[in-house]
Protein backbone atom coordinates (compact mmCIF):
# COMPACT_ATOMS: atom_id res chain seq x y z
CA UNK A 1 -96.28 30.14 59.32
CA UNK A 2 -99.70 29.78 61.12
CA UNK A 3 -102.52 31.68 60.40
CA UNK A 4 -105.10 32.24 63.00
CA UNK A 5 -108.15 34.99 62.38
CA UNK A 6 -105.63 38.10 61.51
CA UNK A 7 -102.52 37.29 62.84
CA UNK A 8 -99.67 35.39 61.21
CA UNK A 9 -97.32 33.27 63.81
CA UNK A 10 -94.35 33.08 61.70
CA UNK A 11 -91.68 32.79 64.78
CA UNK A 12 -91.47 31.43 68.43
CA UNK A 13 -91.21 35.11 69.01
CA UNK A 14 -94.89 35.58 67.77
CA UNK A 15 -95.50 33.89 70.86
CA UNK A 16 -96.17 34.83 74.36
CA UNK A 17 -94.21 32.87 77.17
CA UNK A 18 -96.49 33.32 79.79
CA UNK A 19 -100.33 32.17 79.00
CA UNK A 20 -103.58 31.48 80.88
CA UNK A 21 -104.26 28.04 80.72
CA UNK A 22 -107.58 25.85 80.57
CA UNK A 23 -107.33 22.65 81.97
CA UNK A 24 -110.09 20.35 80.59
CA UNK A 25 -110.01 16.84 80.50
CA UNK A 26 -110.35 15.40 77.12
CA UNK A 27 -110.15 18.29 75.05
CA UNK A 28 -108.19 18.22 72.16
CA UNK A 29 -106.79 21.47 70.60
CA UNK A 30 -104.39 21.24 67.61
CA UNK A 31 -102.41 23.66 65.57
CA UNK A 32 -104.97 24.71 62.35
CA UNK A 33 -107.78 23.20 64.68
CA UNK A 34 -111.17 24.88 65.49
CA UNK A 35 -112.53 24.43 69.31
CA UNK A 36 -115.82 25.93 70.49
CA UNK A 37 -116.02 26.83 74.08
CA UNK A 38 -118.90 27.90 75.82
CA UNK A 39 -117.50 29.71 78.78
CA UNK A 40 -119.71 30.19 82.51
CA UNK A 41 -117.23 29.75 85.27
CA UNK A 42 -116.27 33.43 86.63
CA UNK A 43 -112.29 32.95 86.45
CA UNK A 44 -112.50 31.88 83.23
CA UNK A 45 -114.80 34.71 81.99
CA UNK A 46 -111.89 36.98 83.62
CA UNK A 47 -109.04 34.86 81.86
CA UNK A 48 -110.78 35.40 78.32
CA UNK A 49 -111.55 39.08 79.35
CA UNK A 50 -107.46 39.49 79.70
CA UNK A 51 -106.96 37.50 76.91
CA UNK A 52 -109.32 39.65 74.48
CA UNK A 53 -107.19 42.50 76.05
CA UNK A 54 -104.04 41.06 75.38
CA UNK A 55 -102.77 38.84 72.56
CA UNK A 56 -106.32 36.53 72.75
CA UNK A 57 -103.78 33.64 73.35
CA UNK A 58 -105.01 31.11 75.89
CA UNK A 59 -103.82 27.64 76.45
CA UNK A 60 -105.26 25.02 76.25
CA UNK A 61 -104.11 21.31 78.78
CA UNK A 62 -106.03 18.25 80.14
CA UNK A 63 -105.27 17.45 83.56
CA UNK A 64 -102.60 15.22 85.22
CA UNK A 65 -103.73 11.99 83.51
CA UNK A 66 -102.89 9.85 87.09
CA UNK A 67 -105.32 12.55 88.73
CA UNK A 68 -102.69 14.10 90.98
CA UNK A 69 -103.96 17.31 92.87
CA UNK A 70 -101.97 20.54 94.69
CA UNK A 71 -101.93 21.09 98.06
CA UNK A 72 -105.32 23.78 97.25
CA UNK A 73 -107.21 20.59 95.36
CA UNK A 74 -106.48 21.90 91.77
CA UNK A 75 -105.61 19.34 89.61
CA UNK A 76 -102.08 18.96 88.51
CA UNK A 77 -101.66 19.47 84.92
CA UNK A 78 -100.23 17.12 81.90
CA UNK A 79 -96.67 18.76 80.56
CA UNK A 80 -97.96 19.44 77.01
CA UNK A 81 -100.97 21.52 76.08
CA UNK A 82 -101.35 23.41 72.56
CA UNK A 83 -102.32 27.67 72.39
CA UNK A 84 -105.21 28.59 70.88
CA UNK A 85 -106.24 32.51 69.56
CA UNK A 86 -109.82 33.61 70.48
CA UNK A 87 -110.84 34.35 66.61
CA UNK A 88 -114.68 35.15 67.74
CA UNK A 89 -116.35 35.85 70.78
CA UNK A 90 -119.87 36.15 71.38
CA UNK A 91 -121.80 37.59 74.23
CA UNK A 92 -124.91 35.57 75.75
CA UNK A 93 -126.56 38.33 77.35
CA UNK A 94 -126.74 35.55 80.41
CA UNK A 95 -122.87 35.59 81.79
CA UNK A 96 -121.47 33.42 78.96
CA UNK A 97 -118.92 34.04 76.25
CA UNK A 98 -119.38 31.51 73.15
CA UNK A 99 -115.57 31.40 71.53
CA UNK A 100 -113.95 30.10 69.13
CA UNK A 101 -110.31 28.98 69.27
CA UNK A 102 -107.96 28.40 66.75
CA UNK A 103 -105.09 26.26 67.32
CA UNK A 104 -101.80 27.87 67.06
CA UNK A 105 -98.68 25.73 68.27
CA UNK A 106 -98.44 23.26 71.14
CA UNK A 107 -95.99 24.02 74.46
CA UNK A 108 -94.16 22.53 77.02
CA UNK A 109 -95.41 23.78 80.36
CA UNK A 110 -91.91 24.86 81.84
CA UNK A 111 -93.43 26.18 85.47
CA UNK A 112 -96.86 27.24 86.58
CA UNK A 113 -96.78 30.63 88.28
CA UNK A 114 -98.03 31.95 91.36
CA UNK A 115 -99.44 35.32 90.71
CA UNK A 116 -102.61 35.53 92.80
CA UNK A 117 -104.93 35.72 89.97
CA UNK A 118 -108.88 33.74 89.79
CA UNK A 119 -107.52 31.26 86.70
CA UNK A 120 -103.90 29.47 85.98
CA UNK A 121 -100.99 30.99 84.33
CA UNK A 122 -97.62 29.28 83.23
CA UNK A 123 -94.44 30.08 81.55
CA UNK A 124 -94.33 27.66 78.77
CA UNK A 125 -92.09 26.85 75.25
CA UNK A 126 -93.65 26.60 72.36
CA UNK A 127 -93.10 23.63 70.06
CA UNK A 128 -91.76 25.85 67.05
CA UNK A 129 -91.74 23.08 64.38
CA UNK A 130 -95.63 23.13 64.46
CA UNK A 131 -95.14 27.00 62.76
CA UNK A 132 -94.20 24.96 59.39
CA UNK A 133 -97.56 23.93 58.16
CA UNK A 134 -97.37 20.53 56.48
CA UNK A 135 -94.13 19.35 57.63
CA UNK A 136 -94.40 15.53 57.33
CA UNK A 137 -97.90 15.25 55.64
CA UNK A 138 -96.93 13.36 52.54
CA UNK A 139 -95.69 10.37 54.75
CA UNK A 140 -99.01 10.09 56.16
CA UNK A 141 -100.59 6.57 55.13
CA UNK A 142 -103.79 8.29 54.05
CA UNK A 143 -105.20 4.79 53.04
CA UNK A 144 -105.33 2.93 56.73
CA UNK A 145 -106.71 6.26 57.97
CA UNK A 146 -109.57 6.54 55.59
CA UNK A 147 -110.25 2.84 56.05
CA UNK A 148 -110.32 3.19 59.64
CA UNK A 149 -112.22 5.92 59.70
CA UNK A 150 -114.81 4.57 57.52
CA UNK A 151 -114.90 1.44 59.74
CA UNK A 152 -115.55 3.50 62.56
CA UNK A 153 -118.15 5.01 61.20
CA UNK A 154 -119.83 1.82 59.83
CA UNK A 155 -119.34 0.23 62.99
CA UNK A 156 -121.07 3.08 64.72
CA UNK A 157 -124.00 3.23 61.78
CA UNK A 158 -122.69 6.97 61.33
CA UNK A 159 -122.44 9.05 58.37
CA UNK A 160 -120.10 11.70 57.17
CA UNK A 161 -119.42 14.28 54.22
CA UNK A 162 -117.38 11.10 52.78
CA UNK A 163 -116.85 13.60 49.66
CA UNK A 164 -114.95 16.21 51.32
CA UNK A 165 -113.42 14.30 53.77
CA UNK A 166 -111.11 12.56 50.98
CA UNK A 167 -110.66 16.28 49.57
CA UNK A 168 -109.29 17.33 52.39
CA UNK A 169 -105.36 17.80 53.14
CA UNK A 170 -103.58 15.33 54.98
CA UNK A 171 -102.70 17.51 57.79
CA UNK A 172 -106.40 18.66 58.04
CA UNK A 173 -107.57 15.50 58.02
CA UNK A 174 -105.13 13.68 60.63
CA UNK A 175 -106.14 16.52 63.19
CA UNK A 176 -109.70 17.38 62.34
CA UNK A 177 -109.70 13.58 62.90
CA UNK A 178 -108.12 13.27 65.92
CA UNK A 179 -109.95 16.65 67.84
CA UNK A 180 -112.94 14.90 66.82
CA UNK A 181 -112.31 11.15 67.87
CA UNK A 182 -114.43 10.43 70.71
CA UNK A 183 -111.88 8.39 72.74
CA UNK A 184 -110.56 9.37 76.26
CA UNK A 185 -108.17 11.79 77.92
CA UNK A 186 -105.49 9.52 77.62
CA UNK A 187 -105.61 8.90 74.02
CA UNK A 188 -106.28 12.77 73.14
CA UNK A 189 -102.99 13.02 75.05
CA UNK A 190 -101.09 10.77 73.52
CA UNK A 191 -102.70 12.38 69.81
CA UNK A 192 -101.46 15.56 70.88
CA UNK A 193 -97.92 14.57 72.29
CA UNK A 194 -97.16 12.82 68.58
CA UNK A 195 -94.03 14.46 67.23
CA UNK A 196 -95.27 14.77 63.90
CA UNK A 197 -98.01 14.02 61.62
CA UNK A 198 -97.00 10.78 60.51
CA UNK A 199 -97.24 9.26 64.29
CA UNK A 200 -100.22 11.16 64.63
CA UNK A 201 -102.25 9.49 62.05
CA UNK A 202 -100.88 5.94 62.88
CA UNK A 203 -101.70 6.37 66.44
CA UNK A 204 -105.38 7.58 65.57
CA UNK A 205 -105.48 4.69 63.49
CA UNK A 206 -104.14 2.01 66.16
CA UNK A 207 -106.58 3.86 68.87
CA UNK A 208 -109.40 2.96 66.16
CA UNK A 209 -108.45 -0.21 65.40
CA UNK A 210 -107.84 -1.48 69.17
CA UNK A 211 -111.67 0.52 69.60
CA UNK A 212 -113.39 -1.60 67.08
CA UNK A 213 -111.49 -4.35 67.86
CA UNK A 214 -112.97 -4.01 71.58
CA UNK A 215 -116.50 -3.34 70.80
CA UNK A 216 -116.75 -6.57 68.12
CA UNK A 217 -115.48 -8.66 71.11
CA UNK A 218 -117.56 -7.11 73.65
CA UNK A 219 -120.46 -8.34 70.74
CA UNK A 220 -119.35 -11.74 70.28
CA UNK A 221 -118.08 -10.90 66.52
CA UNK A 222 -114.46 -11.91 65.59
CA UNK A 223 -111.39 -9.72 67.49
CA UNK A 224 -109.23 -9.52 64.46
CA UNK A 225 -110.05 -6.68 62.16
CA UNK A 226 -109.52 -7.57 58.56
């Protein structure tokens, strides 16, 4: 079961089938996950109006990674994306909504409509193993990610709240982690198209390492991390 603001997503029924979707390239949206949007372009400001009168479930997808476009110029989207519920909205007072969006379950775009509305809408399937919370967190290797984590942030000369990061649950950690990496649309992609937690972490992990790795080269320091 997932938990986002007051709703319980216990079964792929829970879920709509057809959902506006927000292409942005490199954002990363995970089940448990918090995204802030700060929304301005008029279709969008009409998609999260029909959301908030709907189910408040929007998806979220990068686009087409090889930057393929449609026949009107809109980019082509990737095949995975992950639904979000709008759990607060704020009004600007100057044409913006500030959201927040909790990540519910990830989907498989099955077909984008054609329905003659201002934003995108597809029919997609919802990955229903990510309802069971946890599944595969005690194989995570919780060490290498810490340590690579903590080399990032030496590397970087950046600090964090070191004492409730290692408090933290495995699954929180591997995605908090992983929404918050600052690498590119590829490798948010490939994060979010993991099958479970276990690949998840390693791949963060191999991302960071290859990242560090890259950097110390690019400084003249040694290319092998120890």
């Amino acid at each position: 079961m997932v938990q986002a603001g007051n709703v319980n997503y216990r079964r792929e029924d829970d879920l709509p089938d057809v959902v506006a979707v927000f292409p942005l390239t490199g954002a990363l949206l995970l089940p448990g996950g918090q995204m802030p949007l700060n929304i301005f372009e008029p279709r969008y400001l009409a998609m999260i109006d029909e959301a908030m009168g709907g189910s408040r479930v929007v998806g979220m997808i990068q686009p087409r990674l090889d930057g393929a476009v449609r026949a009107d110029d809109e980019p082509e989207l990737c095949a995975v994306g992950c639904l979000g519920r709008i759990t607060s909205l704020t009004e600007t007072g100057d044409g913006r909504y500030l959201l927040n969006l909790q990540g519910i379950v990830r989907f498989r775009v099955l077909e984008e409509l054609d329905d003659d509305l201002p934003y995108r809408t597809c029919r997609v399937a919802p990955f229903a193993g990510d309802l069971e919370l946890g599944e595969g967190a005690d194989e995570v290797d919780r060490d290498a990610l810490l340590k690579a984590f903590r080399q990032y942030l030496d590397a970087n000369q950046l600090e964090a709240d070191w004492d409730s990061v290692v408090k933290a649950s495995n699954e929180t950690l591997v995605n908090a982690l992983s929404m918050m990496s600052p690498y590119g649309a590829a490798e948010k992609q490939a994060l979010l198209e993991a099958p479970d937690l276990k690949t998840r972490a390693a791949t963060l992990v191999a991302i960071t390492e290859i990242s560090l790795a890259r950097e110390s080269s690019e400084d003249g320091g040694p290319q092998i991390l120890q």
